[in-house]
N, C-alpha and C. Protein backbone atom coordinates (compact mmCIF):
# COMPACT_ATOMS: atom_id res chain seq x y z
N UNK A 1 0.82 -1.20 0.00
CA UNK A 1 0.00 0.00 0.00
C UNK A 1 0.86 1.26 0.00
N UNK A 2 2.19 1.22 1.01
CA UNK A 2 2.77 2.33 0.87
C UNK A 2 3.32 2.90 -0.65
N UNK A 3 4.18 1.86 -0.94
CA UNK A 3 4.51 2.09 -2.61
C UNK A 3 3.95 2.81 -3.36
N UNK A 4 2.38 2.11 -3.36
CA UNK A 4 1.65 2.93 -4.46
C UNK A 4 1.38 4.23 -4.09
N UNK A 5 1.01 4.51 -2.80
CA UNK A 5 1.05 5.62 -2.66
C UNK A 5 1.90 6.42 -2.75
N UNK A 6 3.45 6.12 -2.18
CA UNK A 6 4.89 6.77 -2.57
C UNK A 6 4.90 6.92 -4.24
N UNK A 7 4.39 6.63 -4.87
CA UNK A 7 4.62 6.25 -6.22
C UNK A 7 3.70 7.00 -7.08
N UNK A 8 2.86 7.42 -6.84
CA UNK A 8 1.60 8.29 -6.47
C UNK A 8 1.82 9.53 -6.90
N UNK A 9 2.51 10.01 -5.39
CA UNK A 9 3.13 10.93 -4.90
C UNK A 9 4.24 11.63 -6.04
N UNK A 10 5.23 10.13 -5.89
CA UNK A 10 6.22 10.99 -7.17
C UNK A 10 5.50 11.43 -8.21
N UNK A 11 4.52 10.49 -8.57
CA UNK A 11 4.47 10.76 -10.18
C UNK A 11 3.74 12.46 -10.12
N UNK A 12 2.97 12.75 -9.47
CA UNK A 12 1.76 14.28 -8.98
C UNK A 12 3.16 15.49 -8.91
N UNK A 13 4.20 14.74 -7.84
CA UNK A 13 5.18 15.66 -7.92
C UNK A 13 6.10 16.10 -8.83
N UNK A 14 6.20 15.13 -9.94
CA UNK A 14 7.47 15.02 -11.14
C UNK A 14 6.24 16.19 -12.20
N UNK A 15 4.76 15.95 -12.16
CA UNK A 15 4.19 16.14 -13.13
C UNK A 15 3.74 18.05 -12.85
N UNK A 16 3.52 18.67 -11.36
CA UNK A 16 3.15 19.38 -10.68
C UNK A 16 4.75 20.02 -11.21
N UNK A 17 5.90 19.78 -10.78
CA UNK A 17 7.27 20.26 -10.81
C UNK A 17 7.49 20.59 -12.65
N UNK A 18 6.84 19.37 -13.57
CA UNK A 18 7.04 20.07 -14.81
C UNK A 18 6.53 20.46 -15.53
N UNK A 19 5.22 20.98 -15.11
CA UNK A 19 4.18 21.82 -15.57
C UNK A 19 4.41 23.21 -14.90
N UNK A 20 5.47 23.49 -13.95
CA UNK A 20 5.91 24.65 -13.20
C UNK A 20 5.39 26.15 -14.76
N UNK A 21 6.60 25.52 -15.83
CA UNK A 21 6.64 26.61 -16.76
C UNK A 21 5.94 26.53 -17.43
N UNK A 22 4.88 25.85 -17.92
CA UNK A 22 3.56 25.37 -19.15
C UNK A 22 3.01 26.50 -19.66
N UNK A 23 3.10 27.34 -18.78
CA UNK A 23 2.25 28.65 -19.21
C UNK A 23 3.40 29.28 -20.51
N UNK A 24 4.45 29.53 -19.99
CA UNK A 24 5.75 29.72 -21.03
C UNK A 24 6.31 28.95 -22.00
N UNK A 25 5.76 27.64 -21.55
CA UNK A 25 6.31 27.06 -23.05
C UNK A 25 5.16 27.25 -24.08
N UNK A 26 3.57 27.47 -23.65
CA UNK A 26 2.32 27.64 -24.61
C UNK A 26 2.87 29.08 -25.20
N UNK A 27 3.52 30.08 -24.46
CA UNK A 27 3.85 31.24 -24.90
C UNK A 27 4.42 31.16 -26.26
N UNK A 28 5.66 30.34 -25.85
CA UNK A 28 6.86 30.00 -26.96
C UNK A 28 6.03 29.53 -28.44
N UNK A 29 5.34 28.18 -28.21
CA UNK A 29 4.72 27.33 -29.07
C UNK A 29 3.72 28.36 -29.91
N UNK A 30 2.62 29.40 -29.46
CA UNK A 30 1.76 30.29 -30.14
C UNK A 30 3.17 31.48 -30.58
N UNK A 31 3.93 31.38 -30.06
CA UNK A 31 5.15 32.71 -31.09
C UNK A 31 5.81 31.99 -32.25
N UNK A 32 5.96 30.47 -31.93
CA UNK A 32 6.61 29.78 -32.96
C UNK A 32 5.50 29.46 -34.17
N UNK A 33 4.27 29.50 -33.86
CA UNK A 33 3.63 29.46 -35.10
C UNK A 33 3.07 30.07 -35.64
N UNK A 34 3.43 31.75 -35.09
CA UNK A 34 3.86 32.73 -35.80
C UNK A 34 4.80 32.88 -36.68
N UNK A 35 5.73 32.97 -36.22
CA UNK A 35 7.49 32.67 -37.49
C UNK A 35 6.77 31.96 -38.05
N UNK A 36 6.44 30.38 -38.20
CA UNK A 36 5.89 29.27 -38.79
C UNK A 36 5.45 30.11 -40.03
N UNK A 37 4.00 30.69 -39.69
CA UNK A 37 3.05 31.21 -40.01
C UNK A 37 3.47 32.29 -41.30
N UNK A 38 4.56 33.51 -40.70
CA UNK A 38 5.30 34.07 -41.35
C UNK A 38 6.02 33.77 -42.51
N UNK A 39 6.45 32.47 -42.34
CA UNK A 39 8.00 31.95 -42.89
C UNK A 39 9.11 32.12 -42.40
N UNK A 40 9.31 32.50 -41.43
CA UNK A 40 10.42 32.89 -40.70
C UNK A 40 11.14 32.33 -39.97
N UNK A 41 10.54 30.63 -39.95
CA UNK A 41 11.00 29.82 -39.23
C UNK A 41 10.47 28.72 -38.85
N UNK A 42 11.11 27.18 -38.88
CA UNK A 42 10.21 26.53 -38.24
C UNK A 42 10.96 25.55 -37.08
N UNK A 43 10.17 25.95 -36.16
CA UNK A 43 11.05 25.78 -34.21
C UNK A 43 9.26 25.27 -33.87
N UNK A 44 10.38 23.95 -33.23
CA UNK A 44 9.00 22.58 -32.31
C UNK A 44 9.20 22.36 -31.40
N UNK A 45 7.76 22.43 -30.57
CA UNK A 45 8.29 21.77 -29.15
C UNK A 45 8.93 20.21 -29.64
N UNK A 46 9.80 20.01 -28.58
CA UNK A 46 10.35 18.13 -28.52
C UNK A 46 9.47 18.04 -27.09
N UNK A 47 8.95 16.55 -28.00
CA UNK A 47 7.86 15.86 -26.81
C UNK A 47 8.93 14.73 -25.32
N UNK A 48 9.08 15.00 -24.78
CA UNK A 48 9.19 14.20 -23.39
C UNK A 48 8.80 13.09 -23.81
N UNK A 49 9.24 11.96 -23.83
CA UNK A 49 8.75 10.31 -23.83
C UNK A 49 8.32 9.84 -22.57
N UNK A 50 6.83 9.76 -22.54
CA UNK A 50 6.31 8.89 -21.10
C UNK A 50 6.11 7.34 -21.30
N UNK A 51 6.70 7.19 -20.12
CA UNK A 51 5.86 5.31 -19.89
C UNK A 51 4.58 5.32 -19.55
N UNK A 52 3.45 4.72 -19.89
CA UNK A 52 2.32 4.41 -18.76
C UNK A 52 2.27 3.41 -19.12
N UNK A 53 1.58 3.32 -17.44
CA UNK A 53 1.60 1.86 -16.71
C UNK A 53 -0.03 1.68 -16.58
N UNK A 54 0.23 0.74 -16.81
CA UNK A 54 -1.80 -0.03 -17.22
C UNK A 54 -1.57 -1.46 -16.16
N UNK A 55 -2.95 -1.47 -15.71
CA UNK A 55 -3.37 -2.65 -14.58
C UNK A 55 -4.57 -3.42 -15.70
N UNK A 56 -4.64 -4.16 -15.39
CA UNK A 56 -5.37 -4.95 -16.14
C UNK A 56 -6.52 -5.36 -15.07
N UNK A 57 -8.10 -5.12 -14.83
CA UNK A 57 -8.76 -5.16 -14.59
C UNK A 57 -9.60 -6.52 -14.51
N UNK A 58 -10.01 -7.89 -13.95
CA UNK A 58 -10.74 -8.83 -14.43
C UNK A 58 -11.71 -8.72 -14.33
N UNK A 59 -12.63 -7.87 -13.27
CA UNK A 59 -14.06 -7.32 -13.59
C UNK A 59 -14.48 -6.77 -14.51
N UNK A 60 -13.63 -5.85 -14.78
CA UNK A 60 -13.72 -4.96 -15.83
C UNK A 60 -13.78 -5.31 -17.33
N UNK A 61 -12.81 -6.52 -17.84
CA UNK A 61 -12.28 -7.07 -18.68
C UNK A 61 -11.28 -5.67 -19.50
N UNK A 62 -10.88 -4.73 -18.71
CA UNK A 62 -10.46 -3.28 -19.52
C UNK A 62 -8.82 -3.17 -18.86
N UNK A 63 -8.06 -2.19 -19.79
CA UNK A 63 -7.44 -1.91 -18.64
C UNK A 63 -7.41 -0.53 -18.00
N UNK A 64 -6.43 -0.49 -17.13
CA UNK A 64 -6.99 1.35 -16.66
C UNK A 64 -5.68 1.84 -16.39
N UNK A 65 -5.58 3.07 -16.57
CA UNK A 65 -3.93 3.98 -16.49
C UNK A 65 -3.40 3.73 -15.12
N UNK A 66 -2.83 3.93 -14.74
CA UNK A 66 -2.35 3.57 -12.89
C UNK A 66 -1.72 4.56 -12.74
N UNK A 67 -0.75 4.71 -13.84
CA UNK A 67 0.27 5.95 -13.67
C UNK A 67 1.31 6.09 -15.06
N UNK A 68 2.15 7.29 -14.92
CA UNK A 68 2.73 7.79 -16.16
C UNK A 68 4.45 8.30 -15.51
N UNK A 69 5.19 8.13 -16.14
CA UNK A 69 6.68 8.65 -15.80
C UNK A 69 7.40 8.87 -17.20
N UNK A 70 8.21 10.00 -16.71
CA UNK A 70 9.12 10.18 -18.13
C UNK A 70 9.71 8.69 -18.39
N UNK A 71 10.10 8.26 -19.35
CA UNK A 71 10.84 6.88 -20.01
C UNK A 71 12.22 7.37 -20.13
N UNK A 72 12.63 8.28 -20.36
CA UNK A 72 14.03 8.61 -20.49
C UNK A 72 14.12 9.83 -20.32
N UNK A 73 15.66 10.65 -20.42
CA UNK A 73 15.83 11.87 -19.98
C UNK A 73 15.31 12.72 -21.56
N UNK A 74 14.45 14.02 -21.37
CA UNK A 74 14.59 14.34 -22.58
C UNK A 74 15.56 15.32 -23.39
N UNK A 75 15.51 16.29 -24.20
CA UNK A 75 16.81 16.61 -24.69
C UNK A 75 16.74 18.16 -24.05
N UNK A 76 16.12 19.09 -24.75
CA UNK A 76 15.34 20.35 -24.44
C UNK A 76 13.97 20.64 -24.98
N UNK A 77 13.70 21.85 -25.14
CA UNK A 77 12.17 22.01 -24.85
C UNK A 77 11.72 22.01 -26.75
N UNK A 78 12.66 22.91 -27.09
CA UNK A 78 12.54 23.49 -28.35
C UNK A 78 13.67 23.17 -29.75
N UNK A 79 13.40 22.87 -30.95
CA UNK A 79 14.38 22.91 -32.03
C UNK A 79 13.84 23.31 -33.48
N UNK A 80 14.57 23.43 -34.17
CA UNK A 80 14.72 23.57 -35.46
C UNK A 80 15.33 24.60 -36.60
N UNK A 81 14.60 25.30 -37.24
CA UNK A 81 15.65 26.37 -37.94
C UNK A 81 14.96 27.46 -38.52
N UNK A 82 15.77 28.68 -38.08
CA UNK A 82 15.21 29.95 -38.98
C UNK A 82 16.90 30.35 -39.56
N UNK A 83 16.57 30.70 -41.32
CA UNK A 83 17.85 31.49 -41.49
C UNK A 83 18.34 30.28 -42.18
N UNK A 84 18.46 29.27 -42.30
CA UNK A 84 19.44 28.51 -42.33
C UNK A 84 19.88 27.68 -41.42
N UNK A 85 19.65 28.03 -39.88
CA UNK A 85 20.60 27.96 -38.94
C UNK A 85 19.58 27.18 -37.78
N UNK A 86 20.52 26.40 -37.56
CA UNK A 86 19.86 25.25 -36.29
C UNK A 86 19.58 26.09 -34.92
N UNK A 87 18.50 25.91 -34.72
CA UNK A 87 18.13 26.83 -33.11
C UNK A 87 17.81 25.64 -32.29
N UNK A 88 18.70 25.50 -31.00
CA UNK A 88 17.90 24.66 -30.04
C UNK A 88 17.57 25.63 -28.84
N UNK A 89 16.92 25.45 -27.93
CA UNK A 89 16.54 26.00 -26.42
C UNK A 89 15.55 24.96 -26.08
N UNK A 90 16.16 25.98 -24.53
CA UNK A 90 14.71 24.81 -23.09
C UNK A 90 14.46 26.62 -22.57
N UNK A 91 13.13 26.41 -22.06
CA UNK A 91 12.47 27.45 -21.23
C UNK A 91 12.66 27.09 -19.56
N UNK A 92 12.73 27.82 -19.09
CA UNK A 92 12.33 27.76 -17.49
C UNK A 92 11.68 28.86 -17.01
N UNK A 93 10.96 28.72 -15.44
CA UNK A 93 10.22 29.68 -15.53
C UNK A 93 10.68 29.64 -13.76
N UNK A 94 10.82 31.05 -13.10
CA UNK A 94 10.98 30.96 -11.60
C UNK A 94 10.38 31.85 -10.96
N UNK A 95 9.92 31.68 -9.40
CA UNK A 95 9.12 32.75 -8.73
C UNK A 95 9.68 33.98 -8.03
N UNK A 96 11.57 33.22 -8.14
CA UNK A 96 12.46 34.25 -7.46
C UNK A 96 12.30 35.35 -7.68
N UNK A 97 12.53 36.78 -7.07
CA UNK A 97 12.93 37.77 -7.91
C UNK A 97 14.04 38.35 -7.56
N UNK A 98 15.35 37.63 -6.93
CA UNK A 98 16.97 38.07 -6.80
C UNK A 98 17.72 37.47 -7.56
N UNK A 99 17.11 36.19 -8.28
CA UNK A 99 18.16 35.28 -8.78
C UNK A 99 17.35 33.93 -9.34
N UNK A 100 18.18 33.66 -10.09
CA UNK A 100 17.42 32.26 -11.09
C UNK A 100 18.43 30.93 -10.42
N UNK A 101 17.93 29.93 -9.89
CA UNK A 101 18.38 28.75 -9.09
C UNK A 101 19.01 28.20 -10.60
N UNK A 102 20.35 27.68 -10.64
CA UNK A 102 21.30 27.10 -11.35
C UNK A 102 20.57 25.31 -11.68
N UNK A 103 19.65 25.09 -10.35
CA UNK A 103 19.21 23.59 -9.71
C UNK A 103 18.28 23.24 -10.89
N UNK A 104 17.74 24.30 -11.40
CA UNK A 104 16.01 24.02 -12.45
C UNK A 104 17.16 23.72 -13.69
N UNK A 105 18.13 24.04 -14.30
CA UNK A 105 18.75 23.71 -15.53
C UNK A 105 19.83 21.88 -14.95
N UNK A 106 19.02 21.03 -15.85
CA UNK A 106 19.71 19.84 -15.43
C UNK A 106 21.19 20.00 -16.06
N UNK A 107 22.18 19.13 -15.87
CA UNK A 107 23.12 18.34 -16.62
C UNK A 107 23.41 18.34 -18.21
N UNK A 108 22.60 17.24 -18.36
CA UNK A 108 22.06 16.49 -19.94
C UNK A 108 21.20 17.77 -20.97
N UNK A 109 20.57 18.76 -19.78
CA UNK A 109 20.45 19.66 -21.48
C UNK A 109 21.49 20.83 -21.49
N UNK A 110 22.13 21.09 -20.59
CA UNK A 110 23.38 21.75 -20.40
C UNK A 110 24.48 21.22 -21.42
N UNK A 111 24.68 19.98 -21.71
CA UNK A 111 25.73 19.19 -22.42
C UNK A 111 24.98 18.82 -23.75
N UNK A 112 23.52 18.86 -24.04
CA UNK A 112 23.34 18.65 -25.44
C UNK A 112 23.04 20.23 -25.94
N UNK A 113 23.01 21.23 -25.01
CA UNK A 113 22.99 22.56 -25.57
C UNK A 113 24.22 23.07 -26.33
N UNK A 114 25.42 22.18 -25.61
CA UNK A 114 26.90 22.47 -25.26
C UNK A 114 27.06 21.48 -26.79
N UNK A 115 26.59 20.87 -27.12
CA UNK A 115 26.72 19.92 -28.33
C UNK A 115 26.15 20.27 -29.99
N UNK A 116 25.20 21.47 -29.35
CA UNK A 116 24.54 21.91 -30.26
C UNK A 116 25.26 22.97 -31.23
N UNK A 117 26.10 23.73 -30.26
CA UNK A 117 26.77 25.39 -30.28
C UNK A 117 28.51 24.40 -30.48
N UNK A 118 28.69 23.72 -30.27
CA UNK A 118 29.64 23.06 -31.06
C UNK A 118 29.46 22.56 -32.62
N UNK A 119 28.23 22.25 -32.89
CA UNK A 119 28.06 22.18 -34.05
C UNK A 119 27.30 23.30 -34.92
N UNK A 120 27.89 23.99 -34.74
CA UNK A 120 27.74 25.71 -35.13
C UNK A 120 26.24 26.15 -35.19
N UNK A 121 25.35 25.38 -34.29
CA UNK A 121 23.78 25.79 -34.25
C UNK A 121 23.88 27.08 -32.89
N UNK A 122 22.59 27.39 -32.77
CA UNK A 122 22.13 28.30 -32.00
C UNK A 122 21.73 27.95 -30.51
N UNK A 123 22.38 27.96 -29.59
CA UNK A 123 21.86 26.86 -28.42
C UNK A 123 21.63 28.32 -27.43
N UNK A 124 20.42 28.04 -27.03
CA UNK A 124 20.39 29.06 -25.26
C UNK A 124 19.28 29.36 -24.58
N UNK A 125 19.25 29.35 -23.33
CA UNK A 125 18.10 29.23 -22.24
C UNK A 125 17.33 30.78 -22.46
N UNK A 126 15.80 30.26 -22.37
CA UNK A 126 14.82 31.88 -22.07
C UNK A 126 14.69 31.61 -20.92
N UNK A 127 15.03 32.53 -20.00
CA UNK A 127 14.60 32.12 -18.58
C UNK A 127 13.60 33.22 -18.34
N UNK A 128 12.41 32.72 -17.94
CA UNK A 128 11.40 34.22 -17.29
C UNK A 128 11.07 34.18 -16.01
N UNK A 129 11.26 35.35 -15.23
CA UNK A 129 10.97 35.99 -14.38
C UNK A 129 9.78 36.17 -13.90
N UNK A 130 8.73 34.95 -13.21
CA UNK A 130 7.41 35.58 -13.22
C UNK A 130 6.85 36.54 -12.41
N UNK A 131 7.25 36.73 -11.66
CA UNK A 131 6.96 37.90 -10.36
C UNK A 131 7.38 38.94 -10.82
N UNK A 132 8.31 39.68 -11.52
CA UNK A 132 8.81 40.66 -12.43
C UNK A 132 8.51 40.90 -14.11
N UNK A 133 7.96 39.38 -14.39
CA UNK A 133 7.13 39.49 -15.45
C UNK A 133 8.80 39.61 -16.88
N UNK A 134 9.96 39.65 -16.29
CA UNK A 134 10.84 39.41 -17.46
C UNK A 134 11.29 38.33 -17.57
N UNK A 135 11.68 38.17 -19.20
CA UNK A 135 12.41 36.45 -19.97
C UNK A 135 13.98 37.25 -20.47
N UNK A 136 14.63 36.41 -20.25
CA UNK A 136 15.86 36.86 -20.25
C UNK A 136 16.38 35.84 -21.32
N UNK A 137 17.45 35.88 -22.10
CA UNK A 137 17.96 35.01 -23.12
C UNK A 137 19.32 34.98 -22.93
N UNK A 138 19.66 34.05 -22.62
CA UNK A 138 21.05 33.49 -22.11
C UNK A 138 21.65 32.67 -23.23
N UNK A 139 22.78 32.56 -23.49
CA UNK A 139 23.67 31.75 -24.66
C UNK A 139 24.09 30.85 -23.74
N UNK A 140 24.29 29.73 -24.07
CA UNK A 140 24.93 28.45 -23.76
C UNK A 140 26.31 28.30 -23.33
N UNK A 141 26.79 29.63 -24.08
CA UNK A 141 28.61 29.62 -23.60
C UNK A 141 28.12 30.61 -22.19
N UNK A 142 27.35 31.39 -22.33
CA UNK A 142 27.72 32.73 -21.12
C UNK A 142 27.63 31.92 -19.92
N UNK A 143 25.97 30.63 -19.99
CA UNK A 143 25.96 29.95 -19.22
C UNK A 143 27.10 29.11 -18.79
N UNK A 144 27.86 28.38 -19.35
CA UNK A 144 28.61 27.47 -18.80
C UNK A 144 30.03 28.11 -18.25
N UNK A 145 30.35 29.35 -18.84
CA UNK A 145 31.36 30.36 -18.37
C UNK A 145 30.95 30.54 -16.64
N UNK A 146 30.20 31.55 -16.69
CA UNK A 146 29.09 31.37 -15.42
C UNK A 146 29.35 30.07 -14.34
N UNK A 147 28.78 29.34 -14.59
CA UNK A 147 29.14 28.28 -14.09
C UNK A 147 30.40 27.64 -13.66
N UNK A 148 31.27 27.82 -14.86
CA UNK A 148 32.68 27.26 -14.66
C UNK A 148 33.46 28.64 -13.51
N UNK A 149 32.95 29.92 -13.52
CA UNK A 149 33.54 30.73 -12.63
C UNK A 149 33.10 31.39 -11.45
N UNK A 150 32.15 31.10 -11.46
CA UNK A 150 31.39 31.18 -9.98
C UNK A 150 31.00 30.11 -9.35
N UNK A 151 30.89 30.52 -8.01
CA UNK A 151 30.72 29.44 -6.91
C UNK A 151 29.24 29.28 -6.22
N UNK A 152 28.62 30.42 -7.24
CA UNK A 152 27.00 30.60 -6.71
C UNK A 152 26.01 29.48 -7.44
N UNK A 153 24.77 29.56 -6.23
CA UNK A 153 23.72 28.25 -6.93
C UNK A 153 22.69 28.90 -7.45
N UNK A 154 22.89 30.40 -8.14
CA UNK A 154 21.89 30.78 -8.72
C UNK A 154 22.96 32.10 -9.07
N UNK A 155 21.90 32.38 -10.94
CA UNK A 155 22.41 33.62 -11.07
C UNK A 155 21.75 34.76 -11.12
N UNK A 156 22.37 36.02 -10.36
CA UNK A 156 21.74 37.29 -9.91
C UNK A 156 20.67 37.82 -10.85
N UNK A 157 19.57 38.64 -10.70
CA UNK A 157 18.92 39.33 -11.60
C UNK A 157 19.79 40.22 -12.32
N UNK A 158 20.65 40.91 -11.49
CA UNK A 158 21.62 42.18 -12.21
C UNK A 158 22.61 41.14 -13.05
N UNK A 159 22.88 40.47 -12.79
CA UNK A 159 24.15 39.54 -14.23
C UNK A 159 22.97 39.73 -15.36
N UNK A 160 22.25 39.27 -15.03
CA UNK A 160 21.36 38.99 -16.32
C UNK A 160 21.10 40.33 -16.94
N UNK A 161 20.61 41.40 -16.30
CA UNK A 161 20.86 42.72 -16.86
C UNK A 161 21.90 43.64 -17.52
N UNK A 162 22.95 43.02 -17.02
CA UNK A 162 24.26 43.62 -17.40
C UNK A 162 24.78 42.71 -18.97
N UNK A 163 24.90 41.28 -18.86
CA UNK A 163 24.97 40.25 -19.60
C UNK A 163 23.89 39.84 -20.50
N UNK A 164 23.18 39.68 -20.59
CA UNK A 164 22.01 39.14 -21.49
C UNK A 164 20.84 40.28 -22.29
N UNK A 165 20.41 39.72 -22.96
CA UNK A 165 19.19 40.58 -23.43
C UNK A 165 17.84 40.30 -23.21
N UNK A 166 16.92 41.07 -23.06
CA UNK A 166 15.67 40.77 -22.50
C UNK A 166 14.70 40.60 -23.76
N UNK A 167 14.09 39.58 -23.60
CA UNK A 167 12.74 39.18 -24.31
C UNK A 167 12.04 40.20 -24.28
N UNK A 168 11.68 40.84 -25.24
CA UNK A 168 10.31 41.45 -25.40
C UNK A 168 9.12 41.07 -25.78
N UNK A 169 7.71 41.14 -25.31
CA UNK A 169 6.31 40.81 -26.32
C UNK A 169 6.54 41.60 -27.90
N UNK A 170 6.02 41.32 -29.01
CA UNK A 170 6.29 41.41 -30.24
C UNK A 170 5.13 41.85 -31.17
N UNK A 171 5.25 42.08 -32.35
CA UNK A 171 4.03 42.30 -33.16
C UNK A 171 3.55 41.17 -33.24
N UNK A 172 1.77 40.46 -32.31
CA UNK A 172 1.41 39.06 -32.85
C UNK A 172 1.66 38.26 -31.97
N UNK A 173 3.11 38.47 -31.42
CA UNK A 173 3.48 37.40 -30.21
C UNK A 173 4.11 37.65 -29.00
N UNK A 174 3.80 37.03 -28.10
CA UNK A 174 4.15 36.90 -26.62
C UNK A 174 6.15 37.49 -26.34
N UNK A 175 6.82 36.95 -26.89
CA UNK A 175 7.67 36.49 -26.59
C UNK A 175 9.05 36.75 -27.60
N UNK A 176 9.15 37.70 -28.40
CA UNK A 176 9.54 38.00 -29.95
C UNK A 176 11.11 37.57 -29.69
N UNK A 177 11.94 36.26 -29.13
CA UNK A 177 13.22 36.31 -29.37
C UNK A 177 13.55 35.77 -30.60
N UNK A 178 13.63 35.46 -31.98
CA UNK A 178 14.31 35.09 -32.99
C UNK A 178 14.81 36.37 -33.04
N UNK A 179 14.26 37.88 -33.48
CA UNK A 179 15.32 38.78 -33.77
C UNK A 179 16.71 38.54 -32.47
N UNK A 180 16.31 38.41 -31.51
CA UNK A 180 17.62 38.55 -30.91
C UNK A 180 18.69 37.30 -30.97
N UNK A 181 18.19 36.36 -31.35
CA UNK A 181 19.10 34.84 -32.15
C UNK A 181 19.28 35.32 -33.64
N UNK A 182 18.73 35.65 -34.59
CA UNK A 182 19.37 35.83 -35.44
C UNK A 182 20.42 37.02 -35.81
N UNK A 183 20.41 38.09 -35.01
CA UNK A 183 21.36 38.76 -35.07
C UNK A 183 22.67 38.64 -34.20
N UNK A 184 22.66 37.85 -33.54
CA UNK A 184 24.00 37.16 -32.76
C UNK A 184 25.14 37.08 -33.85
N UNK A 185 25.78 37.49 -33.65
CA UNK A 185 27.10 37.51 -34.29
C UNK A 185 27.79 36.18 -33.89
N UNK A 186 28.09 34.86 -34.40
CA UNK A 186 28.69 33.83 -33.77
C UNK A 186 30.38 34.02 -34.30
N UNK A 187 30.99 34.25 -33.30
CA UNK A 187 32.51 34.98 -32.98
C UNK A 187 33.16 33.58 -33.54
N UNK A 188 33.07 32.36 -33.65
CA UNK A 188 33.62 31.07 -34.05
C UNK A 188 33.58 31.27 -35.41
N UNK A 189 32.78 31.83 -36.43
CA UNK A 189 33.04 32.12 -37.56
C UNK A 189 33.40 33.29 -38.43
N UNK A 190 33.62 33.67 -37.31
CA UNK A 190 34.20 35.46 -37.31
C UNK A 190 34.67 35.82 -38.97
């Protein structure tokens, strides 16, 4: 009895924890099919792979859902291409308003972002601010620089002000960052 209920539990909590940003990734998804829409681009959510788990019923003769878990790690939130040019990103979304927790960006999309911008695509986090209501756009190198030189578990609102550029709402859409990805100057092909 405990199990299932422990099990329960995780799954409400894994699902509650990654629906945190949903509101921001629907943002992203209605701006992307704008560009779409435009021609200006075409950028997809990547779907998460779930397991569900089915009980098999003998009254019933049916079966019934029990529960659902990611199946594997996924990659990031978002891909594809405007320009020519490979765009990947993940969204996050936080309630802080001194600093963005380092803890919400895993590992594995840190290193396939890091895989992406090695292969001369466009890799980098929108992080938004919901209590302040700003999305900030971070590059993949500033991030892992960051990281590799500080000792903090979150980064300041003012880095991000000083360092990054801010998302603006757009003509049509929520969220207008392709102008600020496609005008990036990538210094590797200088």
């Amino acid at each position: 009895m405990k199990s299932k209920t422990l099990k329960r539990n995780l799954v409400q909590t894994m699902t509650q924890h990654a629906n945190r940003g949903k509101y921001l990734e629907d943002w992203i998804e209605q701006t992307n099919i704008v560009y779409n829409h435009k021609g200006l681009a075409v950028i997809n959510k990547i779907p998460t792979p779930w397991k569900i788990q089915r009980n098999y019923s003998p009254y019933t003769k049916q079966y019934k859902i029990s529960g659902a878990f990611p199946e594997k790690k996924s990659t990031v939130d978002f891909g594809g291409t405007a320009s020519s040019q490979s765009i990947w990103f993940d969204v996050k979304a936080t309630t802080h308003k001194t600093s963005f927790p380092l803890a919400n960006i895993y590992g594995h999309q840190l290193e396939y972002l890091q895989k992406v911008a090695e292969q001369g695509g466009k890799a980098f986090v929108l992080i938004h601010f919901t209590l302040l209501k700003q999305t900030w756009l971070i590059w993949i190198d500033q991030l892992i620089k960051f990281i590799g030189e500080s000792k903090r578990k979150s980064i300041p609102i003012d880095w991000f002000e000083a360092n990054c550029e801010e998302v603006k709402k757009g003509t049509s859409v929520m969220l207008d960052y392709l102008p600020i990805v496609l005008r990036r100057n990538d210094e590797r092909r200088g």
